[in-house]
Protein backbone atom coordinates (compact mmCIF):
# COMPACT_ATOMS: atom_id res chain seq x y z
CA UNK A 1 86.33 123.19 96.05
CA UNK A 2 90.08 123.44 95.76
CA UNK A 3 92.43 124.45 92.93
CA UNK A 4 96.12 122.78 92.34
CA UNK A 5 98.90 123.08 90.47
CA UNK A 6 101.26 119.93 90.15
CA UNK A 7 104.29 122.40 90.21
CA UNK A 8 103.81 122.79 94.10
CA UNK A 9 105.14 118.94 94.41
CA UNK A 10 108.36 117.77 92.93
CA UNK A 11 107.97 114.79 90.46
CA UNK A 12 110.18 113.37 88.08
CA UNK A 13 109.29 110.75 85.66
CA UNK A 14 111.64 108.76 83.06
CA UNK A 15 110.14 105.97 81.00
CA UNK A 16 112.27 104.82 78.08
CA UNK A 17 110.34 101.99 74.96
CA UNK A 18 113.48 99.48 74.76
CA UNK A 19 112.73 96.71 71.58
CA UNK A 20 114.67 93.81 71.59
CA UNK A 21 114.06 93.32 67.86
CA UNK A 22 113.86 95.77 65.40
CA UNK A 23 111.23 93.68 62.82
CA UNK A 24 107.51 94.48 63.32
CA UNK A 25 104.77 92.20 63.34
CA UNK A 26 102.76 91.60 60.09
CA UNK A 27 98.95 92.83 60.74
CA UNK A 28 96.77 90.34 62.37
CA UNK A 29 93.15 90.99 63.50
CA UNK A 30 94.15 89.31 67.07
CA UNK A 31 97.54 91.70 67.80
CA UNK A 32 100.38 88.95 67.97
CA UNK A 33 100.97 87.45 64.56
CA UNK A 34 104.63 85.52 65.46
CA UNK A 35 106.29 84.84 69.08
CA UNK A 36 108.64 87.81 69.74
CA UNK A 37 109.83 89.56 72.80
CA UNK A 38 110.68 93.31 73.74
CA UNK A 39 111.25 95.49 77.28
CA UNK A 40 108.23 97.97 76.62
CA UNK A 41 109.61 100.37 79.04
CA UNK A 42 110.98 101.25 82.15
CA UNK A 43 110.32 104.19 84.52
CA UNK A 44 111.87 106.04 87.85
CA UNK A 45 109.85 108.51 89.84
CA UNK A 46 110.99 110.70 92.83
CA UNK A 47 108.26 112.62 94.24
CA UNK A 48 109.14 115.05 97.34
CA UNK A 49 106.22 116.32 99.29
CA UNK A 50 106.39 119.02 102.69
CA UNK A 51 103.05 118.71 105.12
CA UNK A 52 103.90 122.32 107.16
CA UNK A 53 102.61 122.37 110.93
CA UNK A 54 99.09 122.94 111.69
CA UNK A 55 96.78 122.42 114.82
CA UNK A 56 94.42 119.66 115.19
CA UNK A 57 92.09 119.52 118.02
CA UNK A 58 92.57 116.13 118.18
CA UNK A 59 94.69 113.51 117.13
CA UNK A 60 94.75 109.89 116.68
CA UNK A 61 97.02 106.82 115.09
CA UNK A 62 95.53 107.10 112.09
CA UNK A 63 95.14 111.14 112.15
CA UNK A 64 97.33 113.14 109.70
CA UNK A 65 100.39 114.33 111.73
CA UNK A 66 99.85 117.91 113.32
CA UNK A 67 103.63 118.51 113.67
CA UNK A 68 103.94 118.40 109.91
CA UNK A 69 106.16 116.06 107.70
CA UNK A 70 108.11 115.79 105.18
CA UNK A 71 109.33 112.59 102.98
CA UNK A 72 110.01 111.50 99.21
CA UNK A 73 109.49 108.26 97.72
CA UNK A 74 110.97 106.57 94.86
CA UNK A 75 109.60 103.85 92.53
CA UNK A 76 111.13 102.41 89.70
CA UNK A 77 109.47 99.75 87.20
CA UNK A 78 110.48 97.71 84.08
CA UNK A 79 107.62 95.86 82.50
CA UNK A 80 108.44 93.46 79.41
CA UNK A 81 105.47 91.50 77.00
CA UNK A 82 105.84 88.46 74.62
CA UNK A 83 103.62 87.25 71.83
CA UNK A 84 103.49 83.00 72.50
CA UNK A 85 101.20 82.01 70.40
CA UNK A 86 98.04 83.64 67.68
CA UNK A 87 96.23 86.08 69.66
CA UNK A 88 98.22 85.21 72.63
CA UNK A 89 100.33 87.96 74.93
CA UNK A 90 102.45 87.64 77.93
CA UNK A 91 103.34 90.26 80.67
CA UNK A 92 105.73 90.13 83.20
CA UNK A 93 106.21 94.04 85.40
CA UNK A 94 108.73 94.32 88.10
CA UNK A 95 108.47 97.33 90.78
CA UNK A 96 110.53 98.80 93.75
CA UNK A 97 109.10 101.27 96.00
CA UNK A 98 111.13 103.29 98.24
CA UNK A 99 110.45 105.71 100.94
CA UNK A 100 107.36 106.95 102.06
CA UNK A 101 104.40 109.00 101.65
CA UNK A 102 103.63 112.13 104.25
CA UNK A 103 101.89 111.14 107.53
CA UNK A 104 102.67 107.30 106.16
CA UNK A 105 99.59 107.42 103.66
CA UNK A 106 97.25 108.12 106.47
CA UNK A 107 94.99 110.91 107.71
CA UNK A 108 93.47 111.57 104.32
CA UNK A 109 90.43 110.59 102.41
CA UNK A 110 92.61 111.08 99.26
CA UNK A 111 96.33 110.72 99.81
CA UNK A 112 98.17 113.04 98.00
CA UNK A 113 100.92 110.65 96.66
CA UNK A 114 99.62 108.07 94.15
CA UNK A 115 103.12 105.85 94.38
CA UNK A 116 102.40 104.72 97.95
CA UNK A 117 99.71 103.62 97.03
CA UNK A 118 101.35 100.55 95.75
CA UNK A 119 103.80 100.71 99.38
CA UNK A 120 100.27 100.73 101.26
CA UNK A 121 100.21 101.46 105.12
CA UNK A 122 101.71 97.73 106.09
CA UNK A 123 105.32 97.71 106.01
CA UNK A 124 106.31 95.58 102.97
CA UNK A 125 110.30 96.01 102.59
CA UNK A 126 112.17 98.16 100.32
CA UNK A 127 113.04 95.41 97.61
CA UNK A 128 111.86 94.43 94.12
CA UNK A 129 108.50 92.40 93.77
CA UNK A 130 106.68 91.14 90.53
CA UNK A 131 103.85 93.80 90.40
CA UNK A 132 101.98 92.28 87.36
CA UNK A 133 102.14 88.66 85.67
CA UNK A 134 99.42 88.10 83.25
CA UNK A 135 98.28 87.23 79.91
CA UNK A 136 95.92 88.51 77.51
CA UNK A 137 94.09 86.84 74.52
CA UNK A 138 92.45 88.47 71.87
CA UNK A 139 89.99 87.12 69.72
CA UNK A 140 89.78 89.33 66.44
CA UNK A 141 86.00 89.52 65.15
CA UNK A 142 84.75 90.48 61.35
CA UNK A 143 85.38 94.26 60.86
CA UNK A 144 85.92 96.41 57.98
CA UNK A 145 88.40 99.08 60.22
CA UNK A 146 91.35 98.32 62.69
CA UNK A 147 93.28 99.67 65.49
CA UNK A 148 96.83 100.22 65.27
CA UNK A 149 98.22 99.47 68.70
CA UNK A 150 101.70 100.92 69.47
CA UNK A 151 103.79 99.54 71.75
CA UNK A 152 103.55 100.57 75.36
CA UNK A 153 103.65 99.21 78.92
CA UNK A 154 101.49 96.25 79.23
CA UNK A 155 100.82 96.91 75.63
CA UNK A 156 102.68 94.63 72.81
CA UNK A 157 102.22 96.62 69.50
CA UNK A 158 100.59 95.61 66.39
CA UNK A 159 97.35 95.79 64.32
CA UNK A 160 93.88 94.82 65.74
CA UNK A 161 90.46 94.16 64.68
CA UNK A 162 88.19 97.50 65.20
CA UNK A 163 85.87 94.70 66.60
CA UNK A 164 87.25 91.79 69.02
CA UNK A 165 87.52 90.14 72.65
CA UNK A 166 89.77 90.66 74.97
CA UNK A 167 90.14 88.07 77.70
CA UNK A 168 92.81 89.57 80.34
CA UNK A 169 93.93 86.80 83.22
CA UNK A 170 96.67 86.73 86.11
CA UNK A 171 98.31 89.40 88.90
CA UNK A 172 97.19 92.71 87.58
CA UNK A 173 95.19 95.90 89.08
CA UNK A 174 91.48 95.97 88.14
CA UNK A 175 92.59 99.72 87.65
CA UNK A 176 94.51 98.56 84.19
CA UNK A 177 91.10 97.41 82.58
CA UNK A 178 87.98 99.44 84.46
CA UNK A 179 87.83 103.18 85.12
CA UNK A 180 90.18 104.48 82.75
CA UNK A 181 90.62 108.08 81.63
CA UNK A 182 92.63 109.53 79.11
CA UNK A 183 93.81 112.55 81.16
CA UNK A 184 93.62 111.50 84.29
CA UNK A 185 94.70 108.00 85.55
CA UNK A 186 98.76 107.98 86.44
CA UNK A 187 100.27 109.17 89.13
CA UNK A 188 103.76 109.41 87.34
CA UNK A 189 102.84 111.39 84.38
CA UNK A 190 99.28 113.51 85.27
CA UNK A 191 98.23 113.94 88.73
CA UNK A 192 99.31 112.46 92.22
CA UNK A 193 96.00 112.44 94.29
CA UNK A 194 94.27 108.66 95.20
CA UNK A 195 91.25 110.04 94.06
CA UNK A 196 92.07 112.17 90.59
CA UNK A 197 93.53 109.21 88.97
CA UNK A 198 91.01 106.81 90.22
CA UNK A 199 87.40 106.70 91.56
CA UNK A 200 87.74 107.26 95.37
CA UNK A 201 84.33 105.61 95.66
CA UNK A 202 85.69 102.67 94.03
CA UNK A 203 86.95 100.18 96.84
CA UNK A 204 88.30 98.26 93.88
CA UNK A 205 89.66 94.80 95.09
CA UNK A 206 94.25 94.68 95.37
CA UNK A 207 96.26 93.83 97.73
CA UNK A 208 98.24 96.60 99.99
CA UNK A 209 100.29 97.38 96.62
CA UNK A 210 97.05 97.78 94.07
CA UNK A 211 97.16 94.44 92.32
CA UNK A 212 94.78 91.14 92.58
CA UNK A 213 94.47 88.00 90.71
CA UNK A 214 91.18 87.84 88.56
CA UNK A 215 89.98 87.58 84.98
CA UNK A 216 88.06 90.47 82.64
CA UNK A 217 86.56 90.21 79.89
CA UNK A 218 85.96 92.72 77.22
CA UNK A 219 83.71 92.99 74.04
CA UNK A 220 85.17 95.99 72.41
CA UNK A 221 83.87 97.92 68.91
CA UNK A 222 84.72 101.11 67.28
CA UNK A 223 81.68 103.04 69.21
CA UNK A 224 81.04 101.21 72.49
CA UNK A 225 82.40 98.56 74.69
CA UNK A 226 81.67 96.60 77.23
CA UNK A 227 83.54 94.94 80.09
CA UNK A 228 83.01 92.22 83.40
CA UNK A 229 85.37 91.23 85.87
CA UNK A 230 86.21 89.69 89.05
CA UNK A 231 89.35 89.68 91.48
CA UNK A 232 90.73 88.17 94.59
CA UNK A 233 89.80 90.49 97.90
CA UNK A 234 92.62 90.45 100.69
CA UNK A 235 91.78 88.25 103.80
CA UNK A 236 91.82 92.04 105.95
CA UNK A 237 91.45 95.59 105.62
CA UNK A 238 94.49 96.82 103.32
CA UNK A 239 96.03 93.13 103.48
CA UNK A 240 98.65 91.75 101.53
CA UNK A 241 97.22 88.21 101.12
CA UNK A 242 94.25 86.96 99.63
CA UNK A 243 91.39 85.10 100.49
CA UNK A 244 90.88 81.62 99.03
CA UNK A 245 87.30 81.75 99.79
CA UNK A 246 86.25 83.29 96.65
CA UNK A 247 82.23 82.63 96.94
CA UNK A 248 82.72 84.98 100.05
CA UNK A 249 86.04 86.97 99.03
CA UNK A 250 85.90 88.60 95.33
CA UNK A 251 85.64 92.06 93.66
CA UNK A 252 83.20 91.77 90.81
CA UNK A 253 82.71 94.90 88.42
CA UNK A 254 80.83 95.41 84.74
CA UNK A 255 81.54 99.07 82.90
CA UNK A 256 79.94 99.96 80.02
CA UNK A 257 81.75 102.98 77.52
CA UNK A 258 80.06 104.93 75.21
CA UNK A 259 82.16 106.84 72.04
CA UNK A 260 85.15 106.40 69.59
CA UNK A 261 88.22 106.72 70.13
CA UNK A 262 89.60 109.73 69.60
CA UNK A 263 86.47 111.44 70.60
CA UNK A 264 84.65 112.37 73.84
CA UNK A 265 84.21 109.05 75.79
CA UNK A 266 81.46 108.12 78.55
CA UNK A 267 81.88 105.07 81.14
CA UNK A 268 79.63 103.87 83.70
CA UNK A 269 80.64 101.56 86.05
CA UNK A 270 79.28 99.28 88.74
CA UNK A 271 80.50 97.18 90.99
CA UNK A 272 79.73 94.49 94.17
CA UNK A 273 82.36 93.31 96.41
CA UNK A 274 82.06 90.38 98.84
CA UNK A 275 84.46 90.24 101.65
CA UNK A 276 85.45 89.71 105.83
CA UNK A 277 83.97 93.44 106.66
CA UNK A 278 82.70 94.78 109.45
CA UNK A 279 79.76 97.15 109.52
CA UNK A 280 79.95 100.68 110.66
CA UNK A 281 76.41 101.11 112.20
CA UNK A 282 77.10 97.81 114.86
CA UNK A 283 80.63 99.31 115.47
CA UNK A 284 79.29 102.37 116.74
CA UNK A 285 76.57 101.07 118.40
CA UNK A 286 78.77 98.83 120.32
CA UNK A 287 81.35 101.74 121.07
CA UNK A 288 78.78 103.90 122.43
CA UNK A 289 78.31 102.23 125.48
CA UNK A 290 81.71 101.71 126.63
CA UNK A 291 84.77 103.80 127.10
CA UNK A 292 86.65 102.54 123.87
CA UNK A 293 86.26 103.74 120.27
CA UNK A 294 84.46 102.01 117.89
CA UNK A 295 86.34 98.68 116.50
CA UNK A 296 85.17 97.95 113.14
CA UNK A 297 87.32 94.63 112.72
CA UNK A 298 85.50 93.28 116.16
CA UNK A 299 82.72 92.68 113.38
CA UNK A 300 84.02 91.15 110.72
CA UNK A 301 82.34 88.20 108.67
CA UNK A 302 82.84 86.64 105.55
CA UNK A 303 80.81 87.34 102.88
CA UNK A 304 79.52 91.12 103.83
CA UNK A 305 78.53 93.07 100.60
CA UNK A 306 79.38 96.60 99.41
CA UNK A 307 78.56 97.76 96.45
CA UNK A 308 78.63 101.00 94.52
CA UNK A 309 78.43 103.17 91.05
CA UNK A 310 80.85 105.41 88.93
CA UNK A 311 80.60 107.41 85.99
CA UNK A 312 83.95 108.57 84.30
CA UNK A 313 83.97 110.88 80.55
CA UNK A 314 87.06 112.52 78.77
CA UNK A 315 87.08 115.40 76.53
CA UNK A 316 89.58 116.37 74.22
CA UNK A 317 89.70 119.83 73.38
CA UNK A 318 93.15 120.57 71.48
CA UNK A 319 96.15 119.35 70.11
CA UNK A 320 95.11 116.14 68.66
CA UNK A 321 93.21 115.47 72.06
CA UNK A 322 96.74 115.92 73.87
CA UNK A 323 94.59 118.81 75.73
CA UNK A 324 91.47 117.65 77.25
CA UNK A 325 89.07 117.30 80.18
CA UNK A 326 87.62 114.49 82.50
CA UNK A 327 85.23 114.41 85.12
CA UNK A 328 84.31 111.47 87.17
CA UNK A 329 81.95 110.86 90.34
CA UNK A 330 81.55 107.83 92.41
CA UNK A 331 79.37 106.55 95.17
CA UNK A 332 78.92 103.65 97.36
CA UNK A 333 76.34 102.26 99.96
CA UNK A 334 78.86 103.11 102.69
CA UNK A 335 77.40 100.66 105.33
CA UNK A 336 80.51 98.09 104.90
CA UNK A 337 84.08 98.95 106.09
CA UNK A 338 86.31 100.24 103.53
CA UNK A 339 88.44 97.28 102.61
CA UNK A 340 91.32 97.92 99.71
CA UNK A 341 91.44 101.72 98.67
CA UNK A 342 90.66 104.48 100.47
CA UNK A 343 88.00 105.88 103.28
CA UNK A 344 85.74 107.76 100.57
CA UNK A 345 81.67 107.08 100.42
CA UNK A 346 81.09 109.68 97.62
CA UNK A 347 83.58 111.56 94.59
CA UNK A 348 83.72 114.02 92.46
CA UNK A 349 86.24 115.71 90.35
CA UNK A 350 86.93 117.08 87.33
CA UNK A 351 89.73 118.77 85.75
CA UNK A 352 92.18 119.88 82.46
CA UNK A 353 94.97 118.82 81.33
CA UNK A 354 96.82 121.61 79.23
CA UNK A 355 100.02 119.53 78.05
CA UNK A 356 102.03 122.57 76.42
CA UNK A 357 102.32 124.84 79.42
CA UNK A 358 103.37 121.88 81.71
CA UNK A 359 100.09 122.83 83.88
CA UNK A 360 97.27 120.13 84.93
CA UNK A 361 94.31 122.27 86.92
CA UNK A 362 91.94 120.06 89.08
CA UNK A 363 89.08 120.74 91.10
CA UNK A 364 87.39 118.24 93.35
């Protein structure tokens, strides 16, 4: 069990709502009512971390470094929606990431800065890149309430059917749409670990950065919803291109959520991922009779399964549910080699978010 406080790590986040237009759009049970256009925000983060010297019996490439390290990254991100048509959004997010993470995002189960995750551990430049490109449609269905949908990032406002499909399609990270939690799912505004702002059990499919290309599908009402999806998988382990192949190469995931919103919220999530893994057992196995460590690429084939379950609930406690609590655990089969997130097998954390005093407490 450990205890943190985000005020031993430096971060800094700026996100500033832009509209182009100062009109809003007439209520419509599907969101977009007429084609308009705004910059829903933009956002710079520095975060500075310090790894301090410690001995390690041994060490290896992928170890964390002994000698200790210290390094800052930088991201910045403007992200910008349309309404085209009835129903009918458009999203177009551009990201730079700068910098890197201590010990390169390696030596750790659950790196402890979320923005490299989106750098990942192969060298992908310093410049801008289109992080998501996507559009949603929403199919407003016969209800008798409605959500009011401020704008946001990713999030055109307007006024929506308490009962409707969304249908979400393009570049985007399965993260955006599955295991969601009110108080604890950005590393730029809550906390910076991998695995407090996602399910480290989760080897949810993305490329290096933590996007794919897929399509999900949600069925949502005022008291439960329910949602399916399926994304590209990268050719290799943390790759940064995908595999055509999708019979053999694809993420698929279903979550089910229980509650209003507002109120305390339940999810359960499971997912099966096909993809060119290697097994662990066979990798060993091979390794133990020779000199060399174990190789789990050496056994890579298309079309090797891994599959696992989450559970994820929020509680709001205070302040208009601005103070709350989450918990979430995870677990996989762990047979398969991790492919697109991070080396974890099992999870659990839980923690508070207390918004006034500037404090979020974690345990994990």
């Amino acid at each position: 069990m450990a205890v943190s406080c985000r005020r031993r790590l430096l971060a800094v986040a700026i996100t500033v709502p832009v509209a182009l237009g100062a009109q809003r759009s007439s209520p419509s049970s599907s969101g977009c009512a007429r084609v308009r256009a705004r910059l829903l925000g933009a956002q710079a983060t520095l975060i500075a971390q310090d790894l301090r010297p410690f001995h390690a019996a041994y060490s290896g490439p992928m170890s964390l470094v002994s000698g200790g390290d210290r390094q800052m990254s930088q991201s910045y991100g403007l992200y910008a929606g349309a309404c085209v048509l009835p129903g009918l959004a458009a999203y177009v997010d551009g990201e730079m990431i700068r910098g890197s993470g201590i010990s390169h995002a390696s030596g750790l189960g659950g790196v402890t800065n979320g923005d490299v995750l989106r750098q990942g551990s192969v060298d992908l430049g310093d410049g801008p890149y289109v992080a998501r490109a996507f559009v949603r449609y929403t199919i407003g269905l016969p209800s008798t309430t409605a959500d009011s949908e401020p704008a946001a990032m990713d999030v055109m406002d307007g006024v929506l059917s308490a009962r409707r499909i969304e249908i979400t399609a393009g570049k985007f990270a399965a993260t955006d749409v599955f295991d969601v939690n009110r108080y604890a799912n950005s590393s730029r505004t809550q906390f910076l670990d991998w695995v407090l702002f996602n399910d480290g059990a989760w080897d949810y499919p993305a490329d290096t950065r933590g996007y794919s290309n897929g399509v999900a599908i949600a069925w949502i009402t005022p008291r439960w919803s329910m949602r399916i999806g399926s994304f590209q998988m990268p050719r290799f382990a943390n790759g940064n291109k995908f595999d055509a192949a999708i019979a053999n190469a694809r993420g698929d995931v279903a979550e089910l959520s229980l509650g209003a919103s507002g109120g305390p919220i339940v999810r359960v999530l499971a997912y099966e991922n096909h993809a060119r893994m290697g097994r662990y057992a066979v990798a060993i196995a091979t390794a133990a009779g020779s000199a060399n460590p174990p190789d789990i690429v050496a056994d890579d084939q298309p079309g090797r399964i891994k599959y696992g379950v989450g559970f994820n609930a929020e509680l709001p406690l205070a302040d208009d549910g601005n103070t709350g609590a989450f918990v979430r655990w995870g677990w996989n089969d762990g047979r398969t080699e991790s492919f697109a997130f991070t080396e974890v097998d099992s999870h659990l954390s839980a923690g508070a978010v207390y918004p006034n005093s500037g404090d979020t407490l974690v345990s994990h």
